[in-house]
PDB file of N, CA and C in Angstrom:
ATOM      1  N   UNK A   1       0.833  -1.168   0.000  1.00  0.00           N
ATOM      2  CA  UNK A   1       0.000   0.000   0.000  1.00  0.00           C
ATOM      3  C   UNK A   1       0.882   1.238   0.000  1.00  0.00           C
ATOM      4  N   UNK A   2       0.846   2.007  -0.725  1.00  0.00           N
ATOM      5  CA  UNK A   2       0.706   3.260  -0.873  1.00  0.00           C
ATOM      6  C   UNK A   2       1.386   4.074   0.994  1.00  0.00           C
ATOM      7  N   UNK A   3       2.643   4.568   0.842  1.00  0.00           N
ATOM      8  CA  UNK A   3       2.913   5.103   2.074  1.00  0.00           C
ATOM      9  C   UNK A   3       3.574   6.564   2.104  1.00  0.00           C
ATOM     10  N   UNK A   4       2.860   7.582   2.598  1.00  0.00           N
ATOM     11  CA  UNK A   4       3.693   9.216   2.034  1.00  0.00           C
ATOM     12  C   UNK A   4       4.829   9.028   1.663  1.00  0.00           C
ATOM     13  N   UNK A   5       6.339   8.138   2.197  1.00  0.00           N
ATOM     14  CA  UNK A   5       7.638   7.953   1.734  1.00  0.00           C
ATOM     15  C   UNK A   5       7.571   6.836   0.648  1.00  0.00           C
ATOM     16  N   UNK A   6       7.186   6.637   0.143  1.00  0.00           N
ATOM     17  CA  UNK A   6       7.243   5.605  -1.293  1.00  0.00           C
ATOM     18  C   UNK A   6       6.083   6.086  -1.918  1.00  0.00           C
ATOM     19  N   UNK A   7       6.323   5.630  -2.954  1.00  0.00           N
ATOM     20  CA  UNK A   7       5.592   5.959  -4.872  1.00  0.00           C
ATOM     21  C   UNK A   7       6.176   4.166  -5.276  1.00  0.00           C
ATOM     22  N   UNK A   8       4.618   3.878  -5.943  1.00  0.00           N
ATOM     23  CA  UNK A   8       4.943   2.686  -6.737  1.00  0.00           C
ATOM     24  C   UNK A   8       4.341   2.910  -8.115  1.00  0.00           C
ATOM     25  N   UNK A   9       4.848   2.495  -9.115  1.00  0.00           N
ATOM     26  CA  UNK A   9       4.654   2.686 -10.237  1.00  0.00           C
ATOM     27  C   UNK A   9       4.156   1.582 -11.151  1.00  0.00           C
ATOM     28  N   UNK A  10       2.637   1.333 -12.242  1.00  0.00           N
ATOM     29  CA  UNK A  10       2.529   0.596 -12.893  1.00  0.00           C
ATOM     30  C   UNK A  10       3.379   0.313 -13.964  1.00  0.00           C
ATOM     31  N   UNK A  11       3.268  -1.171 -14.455  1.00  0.00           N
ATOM     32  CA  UNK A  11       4.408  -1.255 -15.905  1.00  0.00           C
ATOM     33  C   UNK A  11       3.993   0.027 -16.899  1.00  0.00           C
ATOM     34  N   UNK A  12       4.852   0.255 -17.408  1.00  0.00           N
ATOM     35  CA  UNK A  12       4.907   0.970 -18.838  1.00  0.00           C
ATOM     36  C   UNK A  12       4.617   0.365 -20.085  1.00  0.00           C
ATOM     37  N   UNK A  13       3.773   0.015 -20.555  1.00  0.00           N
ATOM     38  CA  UNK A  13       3.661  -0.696 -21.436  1.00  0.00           C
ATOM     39  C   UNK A  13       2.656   0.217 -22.841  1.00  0.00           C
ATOM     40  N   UNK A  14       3.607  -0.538 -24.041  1.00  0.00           N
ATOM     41  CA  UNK A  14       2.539   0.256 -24.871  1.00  0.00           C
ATOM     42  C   UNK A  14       1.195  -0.331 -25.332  1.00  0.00           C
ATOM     43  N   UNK A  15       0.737  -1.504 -24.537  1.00  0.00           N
ATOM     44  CA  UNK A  15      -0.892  -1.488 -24.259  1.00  0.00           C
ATOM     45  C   UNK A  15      -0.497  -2.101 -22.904  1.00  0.00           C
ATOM     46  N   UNK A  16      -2.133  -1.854 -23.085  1.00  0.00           N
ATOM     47  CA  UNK A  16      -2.629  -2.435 -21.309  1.00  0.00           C
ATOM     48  C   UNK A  16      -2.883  -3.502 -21.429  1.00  0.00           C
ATOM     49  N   UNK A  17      -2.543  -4.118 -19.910  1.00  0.00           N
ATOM     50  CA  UNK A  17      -3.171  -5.760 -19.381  1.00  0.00           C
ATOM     51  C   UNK A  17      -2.887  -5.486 -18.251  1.00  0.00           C
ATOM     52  N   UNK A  18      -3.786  -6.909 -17.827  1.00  0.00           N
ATOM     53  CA  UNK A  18      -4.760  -6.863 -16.811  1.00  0.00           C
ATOM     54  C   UNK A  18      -5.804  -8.315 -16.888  1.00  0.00           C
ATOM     55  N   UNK A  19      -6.701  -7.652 -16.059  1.00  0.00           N
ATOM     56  CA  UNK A  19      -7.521  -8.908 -15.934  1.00  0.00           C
ATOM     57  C   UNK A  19      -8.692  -8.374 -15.494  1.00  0.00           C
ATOM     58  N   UNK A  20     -10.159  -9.252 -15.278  1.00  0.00           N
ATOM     59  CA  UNK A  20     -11.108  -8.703 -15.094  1.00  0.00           C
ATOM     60  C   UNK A  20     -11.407  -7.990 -13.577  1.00  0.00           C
ATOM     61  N   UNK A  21     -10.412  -9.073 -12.765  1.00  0.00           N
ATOM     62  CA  UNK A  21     -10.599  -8.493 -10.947  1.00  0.00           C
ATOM     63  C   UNK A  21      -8.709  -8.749 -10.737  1.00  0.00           C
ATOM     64  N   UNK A  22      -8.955  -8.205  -9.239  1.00  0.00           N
ATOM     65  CA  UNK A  22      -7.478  -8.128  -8.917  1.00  0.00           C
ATOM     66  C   UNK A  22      -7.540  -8.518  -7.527  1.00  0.00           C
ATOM     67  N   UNK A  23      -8.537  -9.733  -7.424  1.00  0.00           N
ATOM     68  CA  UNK A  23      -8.599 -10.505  -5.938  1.00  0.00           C
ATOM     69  C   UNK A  23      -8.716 -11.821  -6.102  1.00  0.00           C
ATOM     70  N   UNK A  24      -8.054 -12.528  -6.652  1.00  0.00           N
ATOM     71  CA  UNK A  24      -8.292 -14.427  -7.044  1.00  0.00           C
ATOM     72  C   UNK A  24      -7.021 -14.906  -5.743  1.00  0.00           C
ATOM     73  N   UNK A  25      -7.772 -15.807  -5.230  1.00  0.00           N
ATOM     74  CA  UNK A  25      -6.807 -16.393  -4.105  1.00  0.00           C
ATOM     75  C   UNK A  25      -5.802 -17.002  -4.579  1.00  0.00           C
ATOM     76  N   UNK A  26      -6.116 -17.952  -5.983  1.00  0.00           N
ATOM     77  CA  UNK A  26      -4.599 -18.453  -6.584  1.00  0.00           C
ATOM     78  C   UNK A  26      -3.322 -17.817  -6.810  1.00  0.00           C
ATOM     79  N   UNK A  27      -3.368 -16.068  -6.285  1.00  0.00           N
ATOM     80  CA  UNK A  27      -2.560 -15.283  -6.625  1.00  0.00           C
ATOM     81  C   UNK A  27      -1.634 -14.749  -5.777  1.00  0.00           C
ATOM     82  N   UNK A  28      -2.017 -15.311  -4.864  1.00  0.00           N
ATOM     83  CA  UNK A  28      -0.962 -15.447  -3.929  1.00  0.00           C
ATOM     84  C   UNK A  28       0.110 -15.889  -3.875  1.00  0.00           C
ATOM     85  N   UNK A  29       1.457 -15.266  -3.972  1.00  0.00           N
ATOM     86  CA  UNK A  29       2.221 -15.563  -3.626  1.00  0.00           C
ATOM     87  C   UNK A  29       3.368 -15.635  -5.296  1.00  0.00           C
ATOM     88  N   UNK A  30       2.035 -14.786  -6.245  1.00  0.00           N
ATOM     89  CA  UNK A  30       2.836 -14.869  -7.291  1.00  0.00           C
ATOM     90  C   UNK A  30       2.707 -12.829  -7.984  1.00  0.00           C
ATOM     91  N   UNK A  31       1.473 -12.606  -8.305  1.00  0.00           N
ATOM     92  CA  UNK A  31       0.893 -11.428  -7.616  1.00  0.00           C
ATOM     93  C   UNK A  31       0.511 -10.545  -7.076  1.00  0.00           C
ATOM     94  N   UNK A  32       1.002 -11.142  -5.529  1.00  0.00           N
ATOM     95  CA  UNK A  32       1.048 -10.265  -4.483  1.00  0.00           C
ATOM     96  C   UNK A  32       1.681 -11.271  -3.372  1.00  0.00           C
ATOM     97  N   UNK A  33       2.480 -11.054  -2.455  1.00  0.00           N
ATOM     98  CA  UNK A  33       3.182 -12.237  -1.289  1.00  0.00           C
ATOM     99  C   UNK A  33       2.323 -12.799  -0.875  1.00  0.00           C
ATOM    100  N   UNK A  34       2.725 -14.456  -0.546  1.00  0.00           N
ATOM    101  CA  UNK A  34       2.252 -14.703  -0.040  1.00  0.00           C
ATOM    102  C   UNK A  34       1.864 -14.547   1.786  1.00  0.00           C
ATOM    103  N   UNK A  35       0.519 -14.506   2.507  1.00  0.00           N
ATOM    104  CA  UNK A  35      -0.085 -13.953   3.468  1.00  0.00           C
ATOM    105  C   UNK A  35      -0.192 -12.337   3.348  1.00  0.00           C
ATOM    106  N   UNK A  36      -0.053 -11.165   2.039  1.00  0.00           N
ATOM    107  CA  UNK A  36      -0.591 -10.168   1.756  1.00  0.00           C
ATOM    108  C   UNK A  36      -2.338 -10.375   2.377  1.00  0.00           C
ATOM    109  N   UNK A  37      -2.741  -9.419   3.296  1.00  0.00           N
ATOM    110  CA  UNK A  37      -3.726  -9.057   3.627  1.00  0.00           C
ATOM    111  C   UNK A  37      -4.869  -8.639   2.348  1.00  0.00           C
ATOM    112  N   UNK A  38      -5.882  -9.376   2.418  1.00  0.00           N
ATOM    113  CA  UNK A  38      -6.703  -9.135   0.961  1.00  0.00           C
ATOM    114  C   UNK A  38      -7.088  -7.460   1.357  1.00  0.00           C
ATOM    115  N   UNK A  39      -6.926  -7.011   1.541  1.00  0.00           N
ATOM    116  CA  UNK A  39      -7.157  -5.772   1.472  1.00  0.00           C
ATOM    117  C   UNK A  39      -6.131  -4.783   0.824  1.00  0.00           C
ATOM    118  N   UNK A  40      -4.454  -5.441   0.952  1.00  0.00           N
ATOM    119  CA  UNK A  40      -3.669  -4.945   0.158  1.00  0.00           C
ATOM    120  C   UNK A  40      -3.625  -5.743  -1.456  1.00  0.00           C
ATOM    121  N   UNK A  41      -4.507  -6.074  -1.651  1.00  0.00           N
ATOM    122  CA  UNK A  41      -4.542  -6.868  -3.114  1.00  0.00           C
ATOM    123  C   UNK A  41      -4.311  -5.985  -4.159  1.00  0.00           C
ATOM    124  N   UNK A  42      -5.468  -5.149  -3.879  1.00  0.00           N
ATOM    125  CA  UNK A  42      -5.519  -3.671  -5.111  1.00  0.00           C
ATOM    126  C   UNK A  42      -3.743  -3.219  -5.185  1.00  0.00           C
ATOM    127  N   UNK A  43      -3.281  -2.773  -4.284  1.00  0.00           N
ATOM    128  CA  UNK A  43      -1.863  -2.479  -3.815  1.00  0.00           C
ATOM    129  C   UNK A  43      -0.826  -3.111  -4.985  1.00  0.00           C
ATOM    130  N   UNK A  44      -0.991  -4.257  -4.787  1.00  0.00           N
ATOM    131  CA  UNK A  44       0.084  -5.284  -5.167  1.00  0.00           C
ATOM    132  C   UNK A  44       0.049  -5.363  -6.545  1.00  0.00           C
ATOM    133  N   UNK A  45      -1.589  -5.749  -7.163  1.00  0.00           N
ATOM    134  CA  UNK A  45      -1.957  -5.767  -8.330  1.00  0.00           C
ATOM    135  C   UNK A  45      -1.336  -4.822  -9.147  1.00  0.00           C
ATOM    136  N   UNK A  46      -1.545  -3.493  -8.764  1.00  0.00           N
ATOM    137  CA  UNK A  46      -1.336  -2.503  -9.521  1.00  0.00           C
ATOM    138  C   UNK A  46      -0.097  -1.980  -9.640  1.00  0.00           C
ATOM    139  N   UNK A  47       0.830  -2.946  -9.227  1.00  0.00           N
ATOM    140  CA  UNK A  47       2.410  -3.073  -9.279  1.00  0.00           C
ATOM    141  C   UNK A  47       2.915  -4.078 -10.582  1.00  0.00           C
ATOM    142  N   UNK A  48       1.807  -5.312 -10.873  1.00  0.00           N
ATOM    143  CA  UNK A  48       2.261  -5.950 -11.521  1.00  0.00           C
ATOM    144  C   UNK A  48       1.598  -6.074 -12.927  1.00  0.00           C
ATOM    145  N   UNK A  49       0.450  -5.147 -13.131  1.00  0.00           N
ATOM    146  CA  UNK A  49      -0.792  -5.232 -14.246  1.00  0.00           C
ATOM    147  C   UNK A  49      -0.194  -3.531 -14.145  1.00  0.00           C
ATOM    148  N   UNK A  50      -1.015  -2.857 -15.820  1.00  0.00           N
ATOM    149  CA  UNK A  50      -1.174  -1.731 -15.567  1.00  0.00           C
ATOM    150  C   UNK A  50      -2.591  -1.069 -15.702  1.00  0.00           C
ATOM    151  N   UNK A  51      -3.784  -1.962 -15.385  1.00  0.00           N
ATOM    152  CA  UNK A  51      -5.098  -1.586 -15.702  1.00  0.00           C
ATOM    153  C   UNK A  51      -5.564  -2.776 -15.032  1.00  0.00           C
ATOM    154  N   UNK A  52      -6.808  -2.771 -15.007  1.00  0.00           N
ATOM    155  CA  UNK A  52      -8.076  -3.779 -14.249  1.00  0.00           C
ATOM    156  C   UNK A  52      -9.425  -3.361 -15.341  1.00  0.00           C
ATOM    157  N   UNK A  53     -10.115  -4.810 -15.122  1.00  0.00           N
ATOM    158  CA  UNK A  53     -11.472  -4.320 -15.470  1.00  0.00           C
ATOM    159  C   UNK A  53     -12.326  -4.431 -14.774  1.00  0.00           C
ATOM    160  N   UNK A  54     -13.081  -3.712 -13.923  1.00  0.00           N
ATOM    161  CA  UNK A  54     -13.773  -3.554 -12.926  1.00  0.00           C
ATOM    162  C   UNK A  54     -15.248  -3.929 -13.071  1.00  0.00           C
ATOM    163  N   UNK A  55     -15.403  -5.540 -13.166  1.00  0.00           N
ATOM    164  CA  UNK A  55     -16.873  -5.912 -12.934  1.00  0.00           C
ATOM    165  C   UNK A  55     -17.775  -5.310 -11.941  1.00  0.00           C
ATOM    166  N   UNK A  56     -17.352  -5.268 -10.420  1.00  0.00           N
ATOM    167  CA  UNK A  56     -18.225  -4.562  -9.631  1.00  0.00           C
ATOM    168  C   UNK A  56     -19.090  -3.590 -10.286  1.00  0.00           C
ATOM    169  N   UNK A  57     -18.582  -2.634 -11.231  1.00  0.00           N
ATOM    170  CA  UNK A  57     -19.904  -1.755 -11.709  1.00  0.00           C
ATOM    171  C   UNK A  57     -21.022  -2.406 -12.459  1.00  0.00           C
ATOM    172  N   UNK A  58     -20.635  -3.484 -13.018  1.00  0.00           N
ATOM    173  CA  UNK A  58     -21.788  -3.899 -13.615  1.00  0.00           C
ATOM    174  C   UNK A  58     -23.258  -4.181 -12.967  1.00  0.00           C
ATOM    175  N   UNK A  59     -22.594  -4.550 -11.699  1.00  0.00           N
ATOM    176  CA  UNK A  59     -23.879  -4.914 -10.958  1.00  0.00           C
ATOM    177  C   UNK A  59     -24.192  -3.464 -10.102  1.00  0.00           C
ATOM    178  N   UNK A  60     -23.700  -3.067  -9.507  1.00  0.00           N
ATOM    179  CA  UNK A  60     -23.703  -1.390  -8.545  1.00  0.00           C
ATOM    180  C   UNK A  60     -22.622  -0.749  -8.867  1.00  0.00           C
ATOM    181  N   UNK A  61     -23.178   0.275  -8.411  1.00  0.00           N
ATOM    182  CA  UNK A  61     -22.143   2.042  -8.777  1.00  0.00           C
ATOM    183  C   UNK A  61     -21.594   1.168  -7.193  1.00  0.00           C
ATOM    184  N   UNK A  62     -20.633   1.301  -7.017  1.00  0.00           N
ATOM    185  CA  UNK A  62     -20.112   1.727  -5.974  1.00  0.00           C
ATOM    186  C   UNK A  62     -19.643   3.272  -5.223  1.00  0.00           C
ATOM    187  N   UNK A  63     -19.571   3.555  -4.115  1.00  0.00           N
ATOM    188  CA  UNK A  63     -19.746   5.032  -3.415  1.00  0.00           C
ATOM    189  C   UNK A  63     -18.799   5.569  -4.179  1.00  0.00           C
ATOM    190  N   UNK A  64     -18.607   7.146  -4.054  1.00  0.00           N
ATOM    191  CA  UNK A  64     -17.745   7.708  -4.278  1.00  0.00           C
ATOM    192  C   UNK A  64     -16.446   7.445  -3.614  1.00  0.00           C
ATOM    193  N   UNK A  65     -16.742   7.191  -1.752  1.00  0.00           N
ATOM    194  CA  UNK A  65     -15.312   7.065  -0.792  1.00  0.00           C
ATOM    195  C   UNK A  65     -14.947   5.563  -1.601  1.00  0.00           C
ATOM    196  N   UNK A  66     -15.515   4.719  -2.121  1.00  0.00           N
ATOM    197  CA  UNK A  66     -15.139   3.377  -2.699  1.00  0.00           C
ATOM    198  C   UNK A  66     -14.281   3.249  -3.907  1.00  0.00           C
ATOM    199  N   UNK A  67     -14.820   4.202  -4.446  1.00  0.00           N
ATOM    200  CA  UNK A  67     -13.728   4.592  -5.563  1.00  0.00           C
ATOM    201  C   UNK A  67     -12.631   5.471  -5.440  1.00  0.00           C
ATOM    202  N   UNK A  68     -12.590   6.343  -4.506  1.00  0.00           N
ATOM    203  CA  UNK A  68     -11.559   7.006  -3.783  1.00  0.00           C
ATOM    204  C   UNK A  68     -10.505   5.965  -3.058  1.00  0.00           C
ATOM    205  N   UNK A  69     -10.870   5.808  -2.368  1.00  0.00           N
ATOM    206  CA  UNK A  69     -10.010   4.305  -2.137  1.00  0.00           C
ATOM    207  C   UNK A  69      -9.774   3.441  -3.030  1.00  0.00           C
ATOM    208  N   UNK A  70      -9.728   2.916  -3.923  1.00  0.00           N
ATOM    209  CA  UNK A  70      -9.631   2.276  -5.013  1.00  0.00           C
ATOM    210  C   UNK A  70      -8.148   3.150  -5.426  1.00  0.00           C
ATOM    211  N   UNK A  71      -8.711   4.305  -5.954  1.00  0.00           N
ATOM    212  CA  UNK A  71      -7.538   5.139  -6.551  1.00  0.00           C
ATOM    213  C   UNK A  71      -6.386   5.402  -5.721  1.00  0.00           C
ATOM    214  N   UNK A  72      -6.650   5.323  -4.653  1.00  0.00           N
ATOM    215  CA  UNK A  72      -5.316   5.442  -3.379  1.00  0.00           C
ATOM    216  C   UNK A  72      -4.591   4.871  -3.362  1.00  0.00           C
ATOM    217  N   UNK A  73      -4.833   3.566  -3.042  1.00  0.00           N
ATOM    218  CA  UNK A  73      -4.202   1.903  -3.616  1.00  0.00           C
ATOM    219  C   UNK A  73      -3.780   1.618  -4.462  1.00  0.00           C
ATOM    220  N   UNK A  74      -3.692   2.326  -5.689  1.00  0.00           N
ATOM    221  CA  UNK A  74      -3.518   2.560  -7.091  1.00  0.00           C
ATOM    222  C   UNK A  74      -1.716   3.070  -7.127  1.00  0.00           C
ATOM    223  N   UNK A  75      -1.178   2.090  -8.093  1.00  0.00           N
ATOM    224  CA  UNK A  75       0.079   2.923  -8.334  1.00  0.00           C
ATOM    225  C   UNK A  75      -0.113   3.913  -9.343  1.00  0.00           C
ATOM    226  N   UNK A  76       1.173   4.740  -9.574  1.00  0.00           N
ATOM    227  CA  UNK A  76       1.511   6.010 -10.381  1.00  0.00           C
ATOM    228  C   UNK A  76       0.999   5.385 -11.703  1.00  0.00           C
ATOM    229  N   UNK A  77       0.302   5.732 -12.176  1.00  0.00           N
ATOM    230  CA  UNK A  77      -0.015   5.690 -14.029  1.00  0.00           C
ATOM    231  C   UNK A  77      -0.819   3.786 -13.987  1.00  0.00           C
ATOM    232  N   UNK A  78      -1.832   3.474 -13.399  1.00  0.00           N
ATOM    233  CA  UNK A  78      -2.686   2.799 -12.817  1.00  0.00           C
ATOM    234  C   UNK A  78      -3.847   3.148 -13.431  1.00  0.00           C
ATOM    235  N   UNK A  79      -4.471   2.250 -14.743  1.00  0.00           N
ATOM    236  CA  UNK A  79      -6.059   2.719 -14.701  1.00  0.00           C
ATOM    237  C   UNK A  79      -6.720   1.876 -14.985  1.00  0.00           C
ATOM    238  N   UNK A  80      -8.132   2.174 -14.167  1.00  0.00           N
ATOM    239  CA  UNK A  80      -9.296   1.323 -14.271  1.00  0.00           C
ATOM    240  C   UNK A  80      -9.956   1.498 -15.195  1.00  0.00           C
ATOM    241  N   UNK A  81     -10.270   0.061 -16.008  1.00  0.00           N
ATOM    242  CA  UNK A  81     -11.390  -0.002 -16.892  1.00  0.00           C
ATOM    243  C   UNK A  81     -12.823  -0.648 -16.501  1.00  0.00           C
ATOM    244  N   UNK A  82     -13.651   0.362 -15.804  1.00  0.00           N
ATOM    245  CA  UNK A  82     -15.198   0.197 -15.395  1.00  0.00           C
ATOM    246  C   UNK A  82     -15.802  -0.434 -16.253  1.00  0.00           C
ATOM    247  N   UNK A  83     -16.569  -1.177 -15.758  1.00  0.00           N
ATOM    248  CA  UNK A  83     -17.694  -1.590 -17.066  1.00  0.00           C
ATOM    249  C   UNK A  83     -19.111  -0.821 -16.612  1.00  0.00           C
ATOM    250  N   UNK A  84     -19.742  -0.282 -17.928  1.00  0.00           N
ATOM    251  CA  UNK A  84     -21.078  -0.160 -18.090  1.00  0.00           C
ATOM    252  C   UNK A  84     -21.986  -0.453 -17.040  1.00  0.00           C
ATOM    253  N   UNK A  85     -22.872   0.096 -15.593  1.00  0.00           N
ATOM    254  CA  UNK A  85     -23.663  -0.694 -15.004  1.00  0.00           C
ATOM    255  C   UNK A  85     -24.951  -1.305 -16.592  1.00  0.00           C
ATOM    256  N   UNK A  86     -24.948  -2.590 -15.731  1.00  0.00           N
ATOM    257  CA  UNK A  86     -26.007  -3.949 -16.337  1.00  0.00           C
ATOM    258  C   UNK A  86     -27.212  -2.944 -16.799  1.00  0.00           C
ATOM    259  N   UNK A  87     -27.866  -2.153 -16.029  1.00  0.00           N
ATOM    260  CA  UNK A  87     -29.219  -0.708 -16.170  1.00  0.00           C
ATOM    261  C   UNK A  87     -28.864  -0.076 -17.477  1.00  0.00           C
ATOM    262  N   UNK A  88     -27.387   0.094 -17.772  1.00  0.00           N
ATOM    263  CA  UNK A  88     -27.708   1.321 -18.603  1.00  0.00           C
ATOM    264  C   UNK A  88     -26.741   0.021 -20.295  1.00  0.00           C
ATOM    265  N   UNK A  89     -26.118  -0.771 -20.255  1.00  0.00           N
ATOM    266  CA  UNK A  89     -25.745  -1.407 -21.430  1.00  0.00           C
ATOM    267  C   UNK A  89     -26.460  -2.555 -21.551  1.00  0.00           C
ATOM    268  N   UNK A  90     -27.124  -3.337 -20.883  1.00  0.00           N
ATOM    269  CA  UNK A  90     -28.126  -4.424 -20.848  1.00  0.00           C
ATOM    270  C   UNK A  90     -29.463  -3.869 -20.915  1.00  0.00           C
ATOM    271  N   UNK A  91     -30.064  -3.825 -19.930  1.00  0.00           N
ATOM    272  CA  UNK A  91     -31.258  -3.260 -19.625  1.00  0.00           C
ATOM    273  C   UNK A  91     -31.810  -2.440 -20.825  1.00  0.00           C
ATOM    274  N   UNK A  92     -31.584  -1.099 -20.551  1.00  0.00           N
ATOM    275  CA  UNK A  92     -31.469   0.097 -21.494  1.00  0.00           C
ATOM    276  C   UNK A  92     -30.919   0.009 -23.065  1.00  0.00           C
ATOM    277  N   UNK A  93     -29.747  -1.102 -23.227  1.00  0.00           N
ATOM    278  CA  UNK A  93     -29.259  -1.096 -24.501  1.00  0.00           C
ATOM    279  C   UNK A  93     -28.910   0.291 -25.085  1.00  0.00           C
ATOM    280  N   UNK A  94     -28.152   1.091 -23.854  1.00  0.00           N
ATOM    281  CA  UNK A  94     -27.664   2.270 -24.425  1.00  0.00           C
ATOM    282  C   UNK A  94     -28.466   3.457 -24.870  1.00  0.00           C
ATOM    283  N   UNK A  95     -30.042   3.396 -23.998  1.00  0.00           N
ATOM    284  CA  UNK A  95     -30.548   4.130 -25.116  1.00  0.00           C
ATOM    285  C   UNK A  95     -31.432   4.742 -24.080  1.00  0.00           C
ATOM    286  N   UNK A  96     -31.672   6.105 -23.958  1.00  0.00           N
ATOM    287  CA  UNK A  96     -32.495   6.665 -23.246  1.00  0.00           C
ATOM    288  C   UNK A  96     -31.963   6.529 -21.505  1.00  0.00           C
ATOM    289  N   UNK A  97     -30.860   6.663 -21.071  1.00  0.00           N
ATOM    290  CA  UNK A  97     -30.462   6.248 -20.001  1.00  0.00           C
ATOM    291  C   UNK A  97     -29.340   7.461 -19.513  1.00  0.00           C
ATOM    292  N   UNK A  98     -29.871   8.380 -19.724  1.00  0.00           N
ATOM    293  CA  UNK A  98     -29.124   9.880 -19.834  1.00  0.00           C
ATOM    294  C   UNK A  98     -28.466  10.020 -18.464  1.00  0.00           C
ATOM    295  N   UNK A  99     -29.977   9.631 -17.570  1.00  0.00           N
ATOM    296  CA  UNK A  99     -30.150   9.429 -15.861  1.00  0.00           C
ATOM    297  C   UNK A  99     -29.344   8.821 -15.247  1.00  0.00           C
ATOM    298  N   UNK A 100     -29.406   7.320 -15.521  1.00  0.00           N
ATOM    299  CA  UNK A 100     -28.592   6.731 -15.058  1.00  0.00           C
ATOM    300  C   UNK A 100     -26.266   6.851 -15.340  1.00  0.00           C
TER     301      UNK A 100
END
């Protein structure tokens, strides 16, 4: 995690990868150390990927402080690829969903 005296930095790469989540238990210890606290997952991930794709939105927005935290945990040049909530690319089919 992220500490005022250190900066961690995602790969540089000229595309992104990643994966759909950045919490699979098999990943331990390759990923992130093994006995890393799942709470430092995001942390670790974003040391060794330089993007995520963030299913959680599909089903709920998550809070604003949720995504704030998210980004904290986040190394230097770190980005999330959200998906569409299910309401407005399923549901809606993109169309009339200004609201949401």
């Amino acid at each position: 995690m992220k500490q005022s005296h250190e900066t961690h930095s995602s790969p540089s790469w000229p595309v992104s990868i990643g994966a759909p989540v950045w919490s699979c238990d098999g990943w331990a210890g390759v990923v992130y150390p093994s006995k890393t606290p799942r709470k430092d997952w995001l942390a670790w991930y974003t040391r060794t990927f330089n993007t995520v794709e963030g299913n959680s939105t599909f089903y709920a927005v998550p809070s604003e402080s949720t995504f704030r935290g998210w980004a904290e945990q986040a190394a230097d040049g770190f980005e999330f690829c959200f998906k569409f909530p299910k309401l407005v690319s399923h549901d809606s089919m993109l169309q009339h969903c200004d609201d949401e």
